[in-house]
N, C-alpha and C. Protein backbone atom coordinates (compact mmCIF):
# COMPACT_ATOMS: atom_id res chain seq x y z
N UNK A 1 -6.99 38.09 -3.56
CA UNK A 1 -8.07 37.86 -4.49
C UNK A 1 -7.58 38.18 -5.90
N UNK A 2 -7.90 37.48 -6.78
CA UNK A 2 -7.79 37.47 -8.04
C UNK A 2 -8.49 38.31 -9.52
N UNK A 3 -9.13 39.26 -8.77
CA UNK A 3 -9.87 39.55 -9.30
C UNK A 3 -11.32 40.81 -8.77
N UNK A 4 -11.58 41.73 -9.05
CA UNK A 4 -12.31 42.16 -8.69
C UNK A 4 -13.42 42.25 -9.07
N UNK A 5 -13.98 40.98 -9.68
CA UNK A 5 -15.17 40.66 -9.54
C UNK A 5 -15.27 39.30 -8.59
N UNK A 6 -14.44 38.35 -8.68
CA UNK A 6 -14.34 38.07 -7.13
C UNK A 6 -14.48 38.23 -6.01
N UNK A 7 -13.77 39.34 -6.03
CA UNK A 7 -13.81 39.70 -4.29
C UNK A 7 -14.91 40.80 -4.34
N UNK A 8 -16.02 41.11 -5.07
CA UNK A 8 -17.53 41.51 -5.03
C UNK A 8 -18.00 40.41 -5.00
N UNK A 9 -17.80 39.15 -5.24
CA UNK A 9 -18.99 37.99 -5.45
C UNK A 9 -18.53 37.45 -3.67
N UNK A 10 -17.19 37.63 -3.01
CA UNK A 10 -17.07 37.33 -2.05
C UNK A 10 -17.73 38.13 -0.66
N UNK A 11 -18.13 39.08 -1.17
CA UNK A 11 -18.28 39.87 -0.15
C UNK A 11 -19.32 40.92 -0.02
N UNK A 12 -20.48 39.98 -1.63
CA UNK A 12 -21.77 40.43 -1.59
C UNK A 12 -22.83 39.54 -0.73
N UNK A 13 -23.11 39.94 0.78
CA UNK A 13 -24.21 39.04 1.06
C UNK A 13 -25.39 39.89 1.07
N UNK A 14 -25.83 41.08 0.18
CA UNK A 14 -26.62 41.43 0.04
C UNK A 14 -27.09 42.58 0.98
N UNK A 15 -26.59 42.40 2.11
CA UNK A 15 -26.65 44.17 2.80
C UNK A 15 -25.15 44.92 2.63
N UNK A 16 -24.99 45.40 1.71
CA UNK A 16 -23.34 46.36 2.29
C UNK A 16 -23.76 47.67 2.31
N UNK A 17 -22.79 48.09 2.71
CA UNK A 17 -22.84 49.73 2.91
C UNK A 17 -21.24 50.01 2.13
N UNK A 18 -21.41 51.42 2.44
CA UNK A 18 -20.40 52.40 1.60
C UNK A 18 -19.63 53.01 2.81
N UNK A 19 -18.36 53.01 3.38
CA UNK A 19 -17.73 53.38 4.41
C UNK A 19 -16.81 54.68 4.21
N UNK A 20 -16.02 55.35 4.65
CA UNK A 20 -15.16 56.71 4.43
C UNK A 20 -14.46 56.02 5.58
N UNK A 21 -12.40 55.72 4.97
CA UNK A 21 -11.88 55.31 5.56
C UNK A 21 -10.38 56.27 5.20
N UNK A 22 -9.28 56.13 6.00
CA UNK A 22 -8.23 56.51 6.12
C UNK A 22 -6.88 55.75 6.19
N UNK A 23 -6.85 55.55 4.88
CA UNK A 23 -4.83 54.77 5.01
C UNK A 23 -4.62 55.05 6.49
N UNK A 24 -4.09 54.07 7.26
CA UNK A 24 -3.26 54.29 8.41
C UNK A 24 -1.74 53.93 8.47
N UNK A 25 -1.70 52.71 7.36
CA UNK A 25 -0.70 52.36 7.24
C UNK A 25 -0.45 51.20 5.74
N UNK A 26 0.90 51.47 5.61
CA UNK A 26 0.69 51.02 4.06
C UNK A 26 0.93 49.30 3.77
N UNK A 27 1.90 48.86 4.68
CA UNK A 27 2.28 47.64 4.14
C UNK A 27 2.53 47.03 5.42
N UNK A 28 1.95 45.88 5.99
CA UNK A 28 0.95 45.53 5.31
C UNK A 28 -0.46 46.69 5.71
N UNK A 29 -1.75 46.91 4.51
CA UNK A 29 -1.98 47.68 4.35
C UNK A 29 -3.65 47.63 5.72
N UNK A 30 -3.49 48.85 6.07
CA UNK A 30 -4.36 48.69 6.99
C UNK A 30 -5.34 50.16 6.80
N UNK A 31 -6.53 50.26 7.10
CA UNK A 31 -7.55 51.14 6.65
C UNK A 31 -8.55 51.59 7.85
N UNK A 32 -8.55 52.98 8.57
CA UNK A 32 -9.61 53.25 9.85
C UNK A 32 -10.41 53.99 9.61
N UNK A 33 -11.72 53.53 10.03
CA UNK A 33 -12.92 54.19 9.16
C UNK A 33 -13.43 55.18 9.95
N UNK A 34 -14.20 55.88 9.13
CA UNK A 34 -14.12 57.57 9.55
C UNK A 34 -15.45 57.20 11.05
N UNK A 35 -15.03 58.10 12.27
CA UNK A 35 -16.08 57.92 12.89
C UNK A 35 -15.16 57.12 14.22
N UNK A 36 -14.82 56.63 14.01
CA UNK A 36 -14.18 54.97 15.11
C UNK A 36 -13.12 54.91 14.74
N UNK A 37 -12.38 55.37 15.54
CA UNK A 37 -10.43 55.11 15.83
C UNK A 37 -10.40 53.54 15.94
N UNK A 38 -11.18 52.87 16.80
CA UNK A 38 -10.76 51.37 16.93
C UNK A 38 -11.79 50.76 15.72
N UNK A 39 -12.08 50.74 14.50
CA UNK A 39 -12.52 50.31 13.28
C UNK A 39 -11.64 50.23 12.57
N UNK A 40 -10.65 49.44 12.56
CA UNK A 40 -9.09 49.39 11.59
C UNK A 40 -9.43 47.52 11.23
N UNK A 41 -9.30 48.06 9.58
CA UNK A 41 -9.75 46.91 8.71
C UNK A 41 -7.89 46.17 8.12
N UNK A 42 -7.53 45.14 8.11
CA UNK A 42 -6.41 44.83 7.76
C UNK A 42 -6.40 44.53 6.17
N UNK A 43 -5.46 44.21 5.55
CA UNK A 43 -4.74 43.61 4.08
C UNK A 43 -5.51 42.17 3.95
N UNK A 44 -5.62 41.16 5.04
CA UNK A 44 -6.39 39.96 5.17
C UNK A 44 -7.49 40.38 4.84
N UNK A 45 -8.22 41.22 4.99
CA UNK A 45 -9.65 41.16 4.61
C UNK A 45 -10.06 42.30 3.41
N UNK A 46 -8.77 42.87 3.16
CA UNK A 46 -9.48 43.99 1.58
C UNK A 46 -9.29 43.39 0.62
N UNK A 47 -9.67 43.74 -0.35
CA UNK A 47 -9.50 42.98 -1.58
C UNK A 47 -9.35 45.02 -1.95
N UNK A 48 -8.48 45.00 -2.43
CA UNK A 48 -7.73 46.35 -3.61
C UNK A 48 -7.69 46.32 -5.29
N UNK A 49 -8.62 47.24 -5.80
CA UNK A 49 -8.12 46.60 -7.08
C UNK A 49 -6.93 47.03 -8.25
N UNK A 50 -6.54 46.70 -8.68
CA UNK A 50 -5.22 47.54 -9.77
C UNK A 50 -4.95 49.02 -9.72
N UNK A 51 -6.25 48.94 -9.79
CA UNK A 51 -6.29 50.65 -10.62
C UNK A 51 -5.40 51.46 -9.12
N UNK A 52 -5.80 50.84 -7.92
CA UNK A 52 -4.87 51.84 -6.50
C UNK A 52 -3.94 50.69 -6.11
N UNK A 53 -3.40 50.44 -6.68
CA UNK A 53 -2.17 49.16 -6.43
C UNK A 53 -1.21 49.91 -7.68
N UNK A 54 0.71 49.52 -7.17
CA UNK A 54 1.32 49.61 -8.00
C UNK A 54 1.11 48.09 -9.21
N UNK A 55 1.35 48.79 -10.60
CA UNK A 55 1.06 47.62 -11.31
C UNK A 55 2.02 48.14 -12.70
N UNK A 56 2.01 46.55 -13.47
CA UNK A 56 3.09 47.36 -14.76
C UNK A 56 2.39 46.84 -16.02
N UNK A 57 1.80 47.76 -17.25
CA UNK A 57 1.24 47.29 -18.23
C UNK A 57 2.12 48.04 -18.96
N UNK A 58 1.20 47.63 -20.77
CA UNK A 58 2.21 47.76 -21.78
C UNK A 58 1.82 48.96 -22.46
N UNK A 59 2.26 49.90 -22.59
CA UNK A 59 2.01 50.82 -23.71
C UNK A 59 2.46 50.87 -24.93
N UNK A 60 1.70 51.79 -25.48
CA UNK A 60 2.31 51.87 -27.40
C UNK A 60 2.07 52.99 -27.32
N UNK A 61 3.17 53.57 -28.13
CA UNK A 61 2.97 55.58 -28.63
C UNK A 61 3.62 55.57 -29.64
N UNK A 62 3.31 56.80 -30.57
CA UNK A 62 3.68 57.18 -31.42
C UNK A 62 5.17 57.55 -31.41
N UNK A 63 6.38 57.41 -31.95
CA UNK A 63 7.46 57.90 -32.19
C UNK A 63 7.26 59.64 -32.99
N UNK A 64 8.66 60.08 -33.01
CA UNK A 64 8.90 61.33 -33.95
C UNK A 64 9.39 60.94 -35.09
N UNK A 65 9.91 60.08 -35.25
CA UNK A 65 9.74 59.04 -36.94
C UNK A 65 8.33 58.87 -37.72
N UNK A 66 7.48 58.81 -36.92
CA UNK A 66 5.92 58.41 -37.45
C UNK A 66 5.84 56.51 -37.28
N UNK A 67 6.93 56.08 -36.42
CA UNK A 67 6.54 54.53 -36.19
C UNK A 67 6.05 54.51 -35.01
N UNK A 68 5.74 53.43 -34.20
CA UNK A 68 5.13 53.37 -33.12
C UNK A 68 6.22 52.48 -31.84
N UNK A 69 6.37 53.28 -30.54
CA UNK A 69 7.06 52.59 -29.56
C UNK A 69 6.29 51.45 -28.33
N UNK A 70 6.45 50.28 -28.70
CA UNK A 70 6.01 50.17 -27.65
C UNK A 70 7.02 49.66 -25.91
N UNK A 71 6.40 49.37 -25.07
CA UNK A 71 6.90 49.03 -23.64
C UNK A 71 6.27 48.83 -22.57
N UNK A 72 6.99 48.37 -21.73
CA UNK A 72 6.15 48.24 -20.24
C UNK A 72 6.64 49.24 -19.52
N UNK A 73 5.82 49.70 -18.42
CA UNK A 73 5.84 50.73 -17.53
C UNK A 73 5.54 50.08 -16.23
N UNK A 74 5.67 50.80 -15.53
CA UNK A 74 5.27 50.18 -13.83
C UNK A 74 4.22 51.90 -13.69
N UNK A 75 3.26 51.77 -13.40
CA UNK A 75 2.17 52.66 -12.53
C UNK A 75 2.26 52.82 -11.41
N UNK A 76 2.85 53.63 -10.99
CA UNK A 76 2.75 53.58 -9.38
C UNK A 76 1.75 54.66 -8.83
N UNK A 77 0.67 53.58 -8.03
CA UNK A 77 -0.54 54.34 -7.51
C UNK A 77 -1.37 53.84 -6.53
N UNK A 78 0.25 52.94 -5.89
CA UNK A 78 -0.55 52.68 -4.57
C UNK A 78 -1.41 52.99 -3.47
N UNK A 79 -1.99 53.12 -2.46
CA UNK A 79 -2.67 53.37 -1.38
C UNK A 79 -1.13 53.89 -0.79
N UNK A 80 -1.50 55.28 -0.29
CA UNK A 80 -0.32 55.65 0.82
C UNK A 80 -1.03 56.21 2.53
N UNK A 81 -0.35 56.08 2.77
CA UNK A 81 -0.55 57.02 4.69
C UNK A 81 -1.16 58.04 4.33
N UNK A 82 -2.57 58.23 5.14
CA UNK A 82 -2.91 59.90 4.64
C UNK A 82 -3.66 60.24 3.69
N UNK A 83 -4.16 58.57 2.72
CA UNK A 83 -5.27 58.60 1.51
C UNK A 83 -6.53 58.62 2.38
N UNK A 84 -7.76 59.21 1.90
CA UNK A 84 -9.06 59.05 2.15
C UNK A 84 -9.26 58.00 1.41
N UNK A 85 -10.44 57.19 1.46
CA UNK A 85 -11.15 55.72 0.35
C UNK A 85 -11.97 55.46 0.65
N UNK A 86 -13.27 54.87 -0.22
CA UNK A 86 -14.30 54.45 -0.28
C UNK A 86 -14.41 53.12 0.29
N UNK A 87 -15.26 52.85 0.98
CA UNK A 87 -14.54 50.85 1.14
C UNK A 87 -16.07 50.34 1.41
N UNK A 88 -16.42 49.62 0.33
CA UNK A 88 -17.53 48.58 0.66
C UNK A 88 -17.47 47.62 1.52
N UNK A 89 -18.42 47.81 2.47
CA UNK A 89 -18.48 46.25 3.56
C UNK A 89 -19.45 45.76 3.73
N UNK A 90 -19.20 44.24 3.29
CA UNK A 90 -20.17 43.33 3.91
C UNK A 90 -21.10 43.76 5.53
N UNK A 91 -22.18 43.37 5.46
CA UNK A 91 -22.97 43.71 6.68
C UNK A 91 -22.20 43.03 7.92
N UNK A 92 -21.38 41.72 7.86
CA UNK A 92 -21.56 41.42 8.62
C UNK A 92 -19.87 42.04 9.10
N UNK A 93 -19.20 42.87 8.14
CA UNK A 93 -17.92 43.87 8.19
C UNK A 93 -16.48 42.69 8.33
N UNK A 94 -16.82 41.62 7.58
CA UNK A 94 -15.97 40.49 7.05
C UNK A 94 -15.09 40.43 6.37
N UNK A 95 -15.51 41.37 4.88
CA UNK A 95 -14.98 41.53 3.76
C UNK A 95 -15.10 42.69 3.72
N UNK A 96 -14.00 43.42 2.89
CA UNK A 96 -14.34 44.81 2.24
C UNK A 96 -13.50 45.13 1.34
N UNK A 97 -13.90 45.59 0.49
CA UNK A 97 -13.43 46.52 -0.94
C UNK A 97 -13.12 47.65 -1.20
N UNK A 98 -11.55 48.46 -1.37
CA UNK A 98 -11.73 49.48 -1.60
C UNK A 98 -12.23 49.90 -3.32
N UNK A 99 -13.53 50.91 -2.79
CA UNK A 99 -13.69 51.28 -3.91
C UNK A 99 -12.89 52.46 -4.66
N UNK A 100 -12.43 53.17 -4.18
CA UNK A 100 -11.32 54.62 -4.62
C UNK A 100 -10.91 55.54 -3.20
N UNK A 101 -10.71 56.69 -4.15
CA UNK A 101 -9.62 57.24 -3.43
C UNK A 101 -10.54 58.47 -3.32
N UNK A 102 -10.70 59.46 -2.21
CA UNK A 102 -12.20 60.10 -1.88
C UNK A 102 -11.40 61.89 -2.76
């Protein structure tokens, strides 16, 4: 998904709930929700957004000259083995979203 307002417009049919789930495994990424050992949600059906994905944006900072540096960075803040997460699901448990990291 492209986008995380997307994959809310995909996977709003108007009943969801709020789930408590557990990284089980990272790549491809799979998620077991609290309660039910056999409730394991796959990478096919989450939509993840940036902010818990590795990703690389640009920064600017100040130098000790008084000019300004800028660059790209890589963020690394993927989902690992062993994270707690929030995960919105569709009622009918189709789609789901992680919302964060608990």
């Amino acid at each position: 998904m492209n986008s995380l307002k997307e994959a809310f417009q995909q996977i709003n049919t108007g009943n969801m709930e709020v789930l408590q789930g557990k990284v089980i495994q990272e790549n491809p990424l799979e998620i077991q929700m609290a309660g039910d050992e056999k409730y394991i949600v796959s990478e096919e059906v989450t939509a993840v957004p940036e902010h818990l994905r590795n990703y690389e944006t640009t920064v600017v900072m100040p130098s000790d000259t008084g000019k300004f540096f800028s660059g790209k960075i890589t963020v690394k803040n993927a989902l690992k083995k062993g994270d707690e997460v929030y995960v919105l699901a569709s009622a009918k448990g189709k789609q789901f979203l992680v919302l964060g990291r608990v």
